[in-house]
Protein backbone atom coordinates (compact mmCIF):
# COMPACT_ATOMS: atom_id res chain seq x y z
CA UNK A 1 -87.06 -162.26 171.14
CA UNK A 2 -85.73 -162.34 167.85
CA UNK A 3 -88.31 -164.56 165.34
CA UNK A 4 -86.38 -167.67 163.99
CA UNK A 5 -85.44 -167.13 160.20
CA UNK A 6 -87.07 -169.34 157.58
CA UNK A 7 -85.28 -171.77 156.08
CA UNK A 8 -85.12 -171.86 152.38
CA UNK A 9 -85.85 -175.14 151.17
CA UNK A 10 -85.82 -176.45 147.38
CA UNK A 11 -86.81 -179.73 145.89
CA UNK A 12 -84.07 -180.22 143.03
CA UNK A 13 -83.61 -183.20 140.90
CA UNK A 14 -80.65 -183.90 139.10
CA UNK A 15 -78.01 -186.89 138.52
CA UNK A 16 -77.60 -188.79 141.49
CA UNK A 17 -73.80 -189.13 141.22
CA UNK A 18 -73.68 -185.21 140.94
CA UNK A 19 -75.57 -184.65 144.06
CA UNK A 20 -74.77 -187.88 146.27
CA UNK A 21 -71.90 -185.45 148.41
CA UNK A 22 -73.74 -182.07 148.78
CA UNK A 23 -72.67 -181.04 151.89
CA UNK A 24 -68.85 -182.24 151.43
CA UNK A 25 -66.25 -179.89 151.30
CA UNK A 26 -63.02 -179.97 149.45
CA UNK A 27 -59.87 -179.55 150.23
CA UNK A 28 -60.19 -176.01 148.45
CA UNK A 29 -62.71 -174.71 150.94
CA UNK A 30 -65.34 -175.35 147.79
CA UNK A 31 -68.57 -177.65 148.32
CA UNK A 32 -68.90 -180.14 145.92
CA UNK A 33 -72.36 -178.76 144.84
CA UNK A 34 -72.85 -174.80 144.83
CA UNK A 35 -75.03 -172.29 143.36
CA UNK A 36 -73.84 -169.41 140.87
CA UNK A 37 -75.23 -167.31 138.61
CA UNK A 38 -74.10 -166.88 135.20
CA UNK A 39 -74.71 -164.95 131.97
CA UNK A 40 -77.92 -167.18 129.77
CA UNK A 41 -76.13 -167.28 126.73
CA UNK A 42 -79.66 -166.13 125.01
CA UNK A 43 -81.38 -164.12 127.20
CA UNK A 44 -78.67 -162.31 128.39
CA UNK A 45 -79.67 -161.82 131.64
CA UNK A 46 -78.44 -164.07 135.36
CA UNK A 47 -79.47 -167.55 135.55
CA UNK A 48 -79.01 -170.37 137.70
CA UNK A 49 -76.26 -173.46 137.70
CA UNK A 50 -74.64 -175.83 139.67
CA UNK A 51 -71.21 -176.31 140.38
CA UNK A 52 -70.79 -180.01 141.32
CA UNK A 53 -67.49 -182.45 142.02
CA UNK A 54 -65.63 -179.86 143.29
CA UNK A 55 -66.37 -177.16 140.76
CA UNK A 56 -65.02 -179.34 137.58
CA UNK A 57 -68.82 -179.98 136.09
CA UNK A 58 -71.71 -177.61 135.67
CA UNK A 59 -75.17 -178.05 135.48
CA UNK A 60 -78.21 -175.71 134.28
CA UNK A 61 -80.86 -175.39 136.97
CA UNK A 62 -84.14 -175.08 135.28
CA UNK A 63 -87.38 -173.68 137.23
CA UNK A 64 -90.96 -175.54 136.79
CA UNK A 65 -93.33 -173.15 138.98
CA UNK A 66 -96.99 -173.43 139.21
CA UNK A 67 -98.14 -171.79 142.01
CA UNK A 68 -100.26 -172.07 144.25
CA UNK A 69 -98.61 -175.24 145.49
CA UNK A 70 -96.27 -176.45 148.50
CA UNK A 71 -94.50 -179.50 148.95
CA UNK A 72 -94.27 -181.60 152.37
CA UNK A 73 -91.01 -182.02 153.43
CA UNK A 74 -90.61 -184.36 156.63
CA UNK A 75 -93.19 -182.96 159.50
CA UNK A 76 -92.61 -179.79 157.84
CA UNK A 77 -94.88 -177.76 154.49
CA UNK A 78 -92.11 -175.77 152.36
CA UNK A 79 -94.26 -173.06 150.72
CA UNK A 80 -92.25 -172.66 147.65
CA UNK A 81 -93.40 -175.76 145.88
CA UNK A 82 -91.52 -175.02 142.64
CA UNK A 83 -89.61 -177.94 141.12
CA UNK A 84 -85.77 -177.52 139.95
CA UNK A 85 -84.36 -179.23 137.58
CA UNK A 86 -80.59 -179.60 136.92
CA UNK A 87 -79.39 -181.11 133.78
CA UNK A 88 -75.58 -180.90 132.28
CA UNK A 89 -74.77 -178.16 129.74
CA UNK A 90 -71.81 -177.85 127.44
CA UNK A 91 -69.81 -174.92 129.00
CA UNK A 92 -68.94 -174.11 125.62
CA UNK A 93 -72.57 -172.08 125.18
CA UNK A 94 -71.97 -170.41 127.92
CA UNK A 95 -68.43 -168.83 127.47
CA UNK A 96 -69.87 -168.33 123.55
CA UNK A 97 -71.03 -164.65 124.06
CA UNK A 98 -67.72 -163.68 125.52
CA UNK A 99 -65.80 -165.17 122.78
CA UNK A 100 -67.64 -162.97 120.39
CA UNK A 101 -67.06 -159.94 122.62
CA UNK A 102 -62.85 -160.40 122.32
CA UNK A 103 -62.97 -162.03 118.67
CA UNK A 104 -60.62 -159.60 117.10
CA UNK A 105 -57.59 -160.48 119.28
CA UNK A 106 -56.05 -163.62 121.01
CA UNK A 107 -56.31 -163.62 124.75
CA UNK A 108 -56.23 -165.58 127.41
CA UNK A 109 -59.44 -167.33 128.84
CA UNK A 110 -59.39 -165.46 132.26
CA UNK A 111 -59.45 -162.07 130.70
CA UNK A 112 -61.91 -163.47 128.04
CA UNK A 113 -64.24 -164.26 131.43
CA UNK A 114 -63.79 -161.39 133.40
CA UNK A 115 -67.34 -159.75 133.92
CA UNK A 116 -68.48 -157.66 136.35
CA UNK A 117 -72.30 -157.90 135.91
CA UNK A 118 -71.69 -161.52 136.48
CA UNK A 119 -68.28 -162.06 138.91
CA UNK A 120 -68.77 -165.68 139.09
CA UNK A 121 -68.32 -166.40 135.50
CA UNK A 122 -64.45 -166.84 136.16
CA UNK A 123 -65.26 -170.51 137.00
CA UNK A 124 -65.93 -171.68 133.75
CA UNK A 125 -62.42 -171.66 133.28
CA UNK A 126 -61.71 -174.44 135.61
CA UNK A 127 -65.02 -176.31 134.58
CA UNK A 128 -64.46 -179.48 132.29
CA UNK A 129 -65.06 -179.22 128.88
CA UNK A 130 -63.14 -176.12 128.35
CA UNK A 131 -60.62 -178.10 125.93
CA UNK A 132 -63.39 -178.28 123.55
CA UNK A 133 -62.74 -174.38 122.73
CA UNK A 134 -60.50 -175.40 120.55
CA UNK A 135 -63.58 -176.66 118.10
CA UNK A 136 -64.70 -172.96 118.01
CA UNK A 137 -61.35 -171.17 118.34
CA UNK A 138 -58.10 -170.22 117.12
CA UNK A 139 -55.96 -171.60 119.82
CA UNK A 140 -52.56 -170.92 120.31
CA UNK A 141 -49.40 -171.18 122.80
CA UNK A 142 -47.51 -168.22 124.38
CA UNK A 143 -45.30 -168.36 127.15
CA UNK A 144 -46.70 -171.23 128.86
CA UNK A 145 -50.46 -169.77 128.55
CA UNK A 146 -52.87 -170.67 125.55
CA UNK A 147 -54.58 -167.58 124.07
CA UNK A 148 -58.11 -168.31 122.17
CA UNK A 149 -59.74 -165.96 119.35
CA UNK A 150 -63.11 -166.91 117.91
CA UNK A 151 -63.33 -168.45 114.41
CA UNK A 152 -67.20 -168.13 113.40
CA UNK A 153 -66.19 -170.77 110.54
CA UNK A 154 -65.29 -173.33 113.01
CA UNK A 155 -68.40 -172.48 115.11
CA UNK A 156 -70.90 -173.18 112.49
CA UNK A 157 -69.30 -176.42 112.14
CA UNK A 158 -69.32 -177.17 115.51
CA UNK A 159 -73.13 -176.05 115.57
CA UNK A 160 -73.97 -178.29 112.82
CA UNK A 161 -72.62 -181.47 114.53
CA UNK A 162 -74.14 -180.41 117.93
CA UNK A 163 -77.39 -180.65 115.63
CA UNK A 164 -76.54 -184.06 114.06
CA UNK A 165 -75.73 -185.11 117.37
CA UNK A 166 -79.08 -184.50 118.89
CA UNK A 167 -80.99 -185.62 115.70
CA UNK A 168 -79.69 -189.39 116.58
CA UNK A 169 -80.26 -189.05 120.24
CA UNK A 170 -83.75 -187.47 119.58
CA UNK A 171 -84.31 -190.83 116.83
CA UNK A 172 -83.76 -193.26 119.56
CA UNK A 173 -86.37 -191.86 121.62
CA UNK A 174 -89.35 -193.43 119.68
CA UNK A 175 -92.20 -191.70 122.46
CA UNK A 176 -90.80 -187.99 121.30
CA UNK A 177 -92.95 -186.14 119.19
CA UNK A 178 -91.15 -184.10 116.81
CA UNK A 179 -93.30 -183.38 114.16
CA UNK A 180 -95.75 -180.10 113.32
CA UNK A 181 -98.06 -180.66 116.41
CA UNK A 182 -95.02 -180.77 118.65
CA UNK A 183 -95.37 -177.75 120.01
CA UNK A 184 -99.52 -178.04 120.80
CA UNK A 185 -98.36 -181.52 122.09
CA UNK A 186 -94.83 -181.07 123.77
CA UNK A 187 -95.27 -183.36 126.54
CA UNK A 188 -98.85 -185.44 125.19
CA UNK A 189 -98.51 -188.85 124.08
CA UNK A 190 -99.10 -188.50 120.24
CA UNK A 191 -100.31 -191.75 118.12
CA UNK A 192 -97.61 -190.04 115.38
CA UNK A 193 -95.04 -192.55 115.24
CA UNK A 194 -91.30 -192.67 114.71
CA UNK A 195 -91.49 -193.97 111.17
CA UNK A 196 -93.96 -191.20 110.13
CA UNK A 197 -91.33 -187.86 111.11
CA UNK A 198 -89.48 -187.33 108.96
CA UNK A 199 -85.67 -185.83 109.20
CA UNK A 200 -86.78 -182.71 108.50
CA UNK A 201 -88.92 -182.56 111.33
CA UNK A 202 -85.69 -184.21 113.15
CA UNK A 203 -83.59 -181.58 112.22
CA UNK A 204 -86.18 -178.03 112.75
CA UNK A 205 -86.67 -179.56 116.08
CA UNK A 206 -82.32 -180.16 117.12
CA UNK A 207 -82.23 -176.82 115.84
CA UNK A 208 -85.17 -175.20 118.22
CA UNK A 209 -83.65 -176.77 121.17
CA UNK A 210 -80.13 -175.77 120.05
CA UNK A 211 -81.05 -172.27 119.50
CA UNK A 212 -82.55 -171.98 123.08
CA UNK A 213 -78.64 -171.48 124.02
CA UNK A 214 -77.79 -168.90 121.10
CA UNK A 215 -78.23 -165.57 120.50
CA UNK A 216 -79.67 -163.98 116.86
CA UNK A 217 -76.46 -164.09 115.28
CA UNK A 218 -75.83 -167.81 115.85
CA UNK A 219 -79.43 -168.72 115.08
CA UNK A 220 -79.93 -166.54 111.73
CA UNK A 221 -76.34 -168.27 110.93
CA UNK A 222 -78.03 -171.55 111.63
CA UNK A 223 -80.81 -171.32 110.06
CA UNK A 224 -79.26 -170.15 107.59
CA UNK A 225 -77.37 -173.64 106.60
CA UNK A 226 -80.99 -175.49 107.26
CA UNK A 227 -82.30 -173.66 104.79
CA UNK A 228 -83.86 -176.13 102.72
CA UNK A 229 -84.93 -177.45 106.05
CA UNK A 230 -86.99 -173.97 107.01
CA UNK A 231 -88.58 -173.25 103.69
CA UNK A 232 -92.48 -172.79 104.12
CA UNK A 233 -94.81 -174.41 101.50
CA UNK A 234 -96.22 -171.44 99.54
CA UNK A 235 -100.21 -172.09 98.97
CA UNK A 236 -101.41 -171.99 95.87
CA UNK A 237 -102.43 -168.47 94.36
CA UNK A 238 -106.09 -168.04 94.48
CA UNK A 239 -107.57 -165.80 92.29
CA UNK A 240 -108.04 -162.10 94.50
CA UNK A 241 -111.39 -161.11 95.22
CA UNK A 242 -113.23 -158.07 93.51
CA UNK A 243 -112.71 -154.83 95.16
CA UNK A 244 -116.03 -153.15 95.96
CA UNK A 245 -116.54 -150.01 94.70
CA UNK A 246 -116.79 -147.11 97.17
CA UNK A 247 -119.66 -145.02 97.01
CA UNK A 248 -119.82 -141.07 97.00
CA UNK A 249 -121.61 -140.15 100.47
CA UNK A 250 -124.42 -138.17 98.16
CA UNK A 251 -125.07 -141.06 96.32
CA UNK A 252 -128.27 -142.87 97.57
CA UNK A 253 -128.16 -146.65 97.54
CA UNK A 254 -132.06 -146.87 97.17
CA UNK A 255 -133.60 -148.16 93.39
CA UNK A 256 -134.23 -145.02 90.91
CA UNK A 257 -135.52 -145.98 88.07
CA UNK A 258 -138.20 -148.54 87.37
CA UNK A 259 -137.32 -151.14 85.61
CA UNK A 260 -140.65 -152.86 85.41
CA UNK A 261 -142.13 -150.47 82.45
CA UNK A 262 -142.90 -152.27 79.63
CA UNK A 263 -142.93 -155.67 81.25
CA UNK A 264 -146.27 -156.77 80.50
CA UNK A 265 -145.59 -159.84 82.26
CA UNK A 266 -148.65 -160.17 84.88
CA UNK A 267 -147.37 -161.56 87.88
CA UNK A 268 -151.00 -162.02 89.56
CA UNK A 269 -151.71 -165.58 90.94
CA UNK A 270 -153.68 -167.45 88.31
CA UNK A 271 -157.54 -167.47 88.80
CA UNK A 272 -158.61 -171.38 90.33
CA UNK A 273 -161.68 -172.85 88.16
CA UNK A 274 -164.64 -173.54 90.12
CA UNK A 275 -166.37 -177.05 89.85
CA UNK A 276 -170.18 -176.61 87.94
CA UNK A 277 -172.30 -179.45 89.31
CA UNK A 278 -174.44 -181.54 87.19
CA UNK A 279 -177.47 -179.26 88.22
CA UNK A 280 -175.95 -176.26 87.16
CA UNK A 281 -174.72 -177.70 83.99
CA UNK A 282 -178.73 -178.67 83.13
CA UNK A 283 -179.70 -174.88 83.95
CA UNK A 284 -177.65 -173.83 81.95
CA UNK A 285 -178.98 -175.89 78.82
CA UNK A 286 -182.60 -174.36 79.49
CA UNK A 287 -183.99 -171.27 77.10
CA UNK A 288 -184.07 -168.28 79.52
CA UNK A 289 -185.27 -165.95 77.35
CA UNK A 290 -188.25 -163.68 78.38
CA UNK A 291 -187.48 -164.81 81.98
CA UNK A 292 -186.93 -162.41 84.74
CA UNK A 293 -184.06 -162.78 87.25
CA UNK A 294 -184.76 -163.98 90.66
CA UNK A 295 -183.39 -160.44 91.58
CA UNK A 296 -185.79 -158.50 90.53
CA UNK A 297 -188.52 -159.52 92.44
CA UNK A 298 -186.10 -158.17 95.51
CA UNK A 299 -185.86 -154.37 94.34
CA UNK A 300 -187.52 -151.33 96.35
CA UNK A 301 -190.60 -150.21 94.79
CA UNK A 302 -190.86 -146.52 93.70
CA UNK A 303 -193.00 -144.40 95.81
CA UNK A 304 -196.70 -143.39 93.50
């Protein structure tokens, strides 16, 4: 007997209204929430996103995994207990790298996303948000069909208002930390407040997030612009220390010459006076001449 095949389970969270008709169908044979993978528009390699409402919207599926852990589902324990996220993403990163790939001639969107490494990136033509190309691009009519080129100029100002965009969004969210401990402190409650971050630290932190969905070119470019933004206090020039001088292997580090000659300097400890007592002091008034020393009564007699 064949052994029953595991179900794959995942816990996603995501918008409610996006995921309220999972397991509808449409009239196009499409469910109104399905999995694809597509090009990361950084990394360059297959990621995860959801299709929802039929295909029109897309969302980025983001992985928190922390293993070992399992989540109980029901009456039953799912053994991947890894936590998906799925949050919207403007399609316009996405379809990005194969703008710059076809950026010397107009063509149409559906040759623009032809890929085989990744066959499923043809839906981003029918995904919402597509008209926005138009911010980035050269867009023009022909024959019923609108052909797109990329124009970097118009990107970078596109980029920039993405980042001025996110600076007020990140401004009305008082508990985010956006300052220099932001990254030691991503997700701690910080006593920094709003009114102490400054829009500096506003705008280097838009920027990190923004560049998460850019390659080098876009984020040198970026950076570029921001500058003033980027520029890292110099500390003040301290004075270099003294190079030691290197010593020739036959040269002995031990003390040669004596540099004590001539130093008649005494350094022996000074010699303690001894208390006389008053007894002593009258001996030593009395006449003592033509008297013998106690010692002398003690010495060996000669032999006769």
């Amino acid at each position: 007997m064949s052994k029953a095949r595991e179900r794959r389970q995942w816990v996603l969270i995501g918008p409610t209204s996006e995921l309220q008709h999972v397991e509808r169908t449409t009239d196009c044979g499409r469910s109104d929430a399905t999995f694809v993978t597509l090009r990361h528009p950084k990394k360059g390699s297959g990621a995860r996103f959801l299709l929802t409402n039929g295909g029109r919207r897309i969302q980025e599926v983001l992985k928190y995994d922390d293993p070992p852990k399992s989540w109980l589902i029901n009456n039953s324990v799912q053994k991947d207990g890894s936590l998906h996220l799925a949050t919207p993403i403007d399609p316009v990163f996405l379809i990005l790298p194969y703008l710059e790939k076809s950026k010397k001639h107009f063509t149409t969107l559906d040759n623009i996303m032809s890929c085989d490494d990744f066959p499923s990136s043809g839906c981003l033509c029918d995904v919402e948000g597509t008209a926005q190309l138009a911010h980035v691009c050269d867009v023009r009519d022909a024959v019923d069909m609108k052909v797109y080129r990329l124009n970097e100029t118009k990107t970078l100002v596109w980029l920039q208002k993405k980042v001025d965009q996110l600076v007020a969004k990140l401004k009305e969210m008082a508990h985010v930390n956006v300052g220099s401990v932001a990254k030691a402190a991503m997700f701690v409650q910080s006593k920094r407040t709003a009114t102490t971050q400054t829009q500096s630290d506003y705008v280097r932190y838009a920027v990190g997030i923004i560049s998460e969905y850019l390659n080098e070119f876009w984020v040198r470019r970026l950076h570029e612009v921001y500058s003033t933004v980027f520029e890292v206090e110099t500390p003040e020039a301290t004075e270099p220390e003294p190079k030691k001088t290197k010593l020739d292997d036959h040269v002995t580090t031990e003390c040669i010459e004596d540099y004590t000659k001539g130093n008649t300097a005494t350094h022996e400890e000074p010699v303690k006076k001894v208390k006389v007592t008053v007894a002593q002091r009258s001996l030593n008034k009395v006449d003592k001449t033509g008297m013998k020393s106690i010692s002398s009564f003690f010495h060996r007699k000669g032999k006769t």
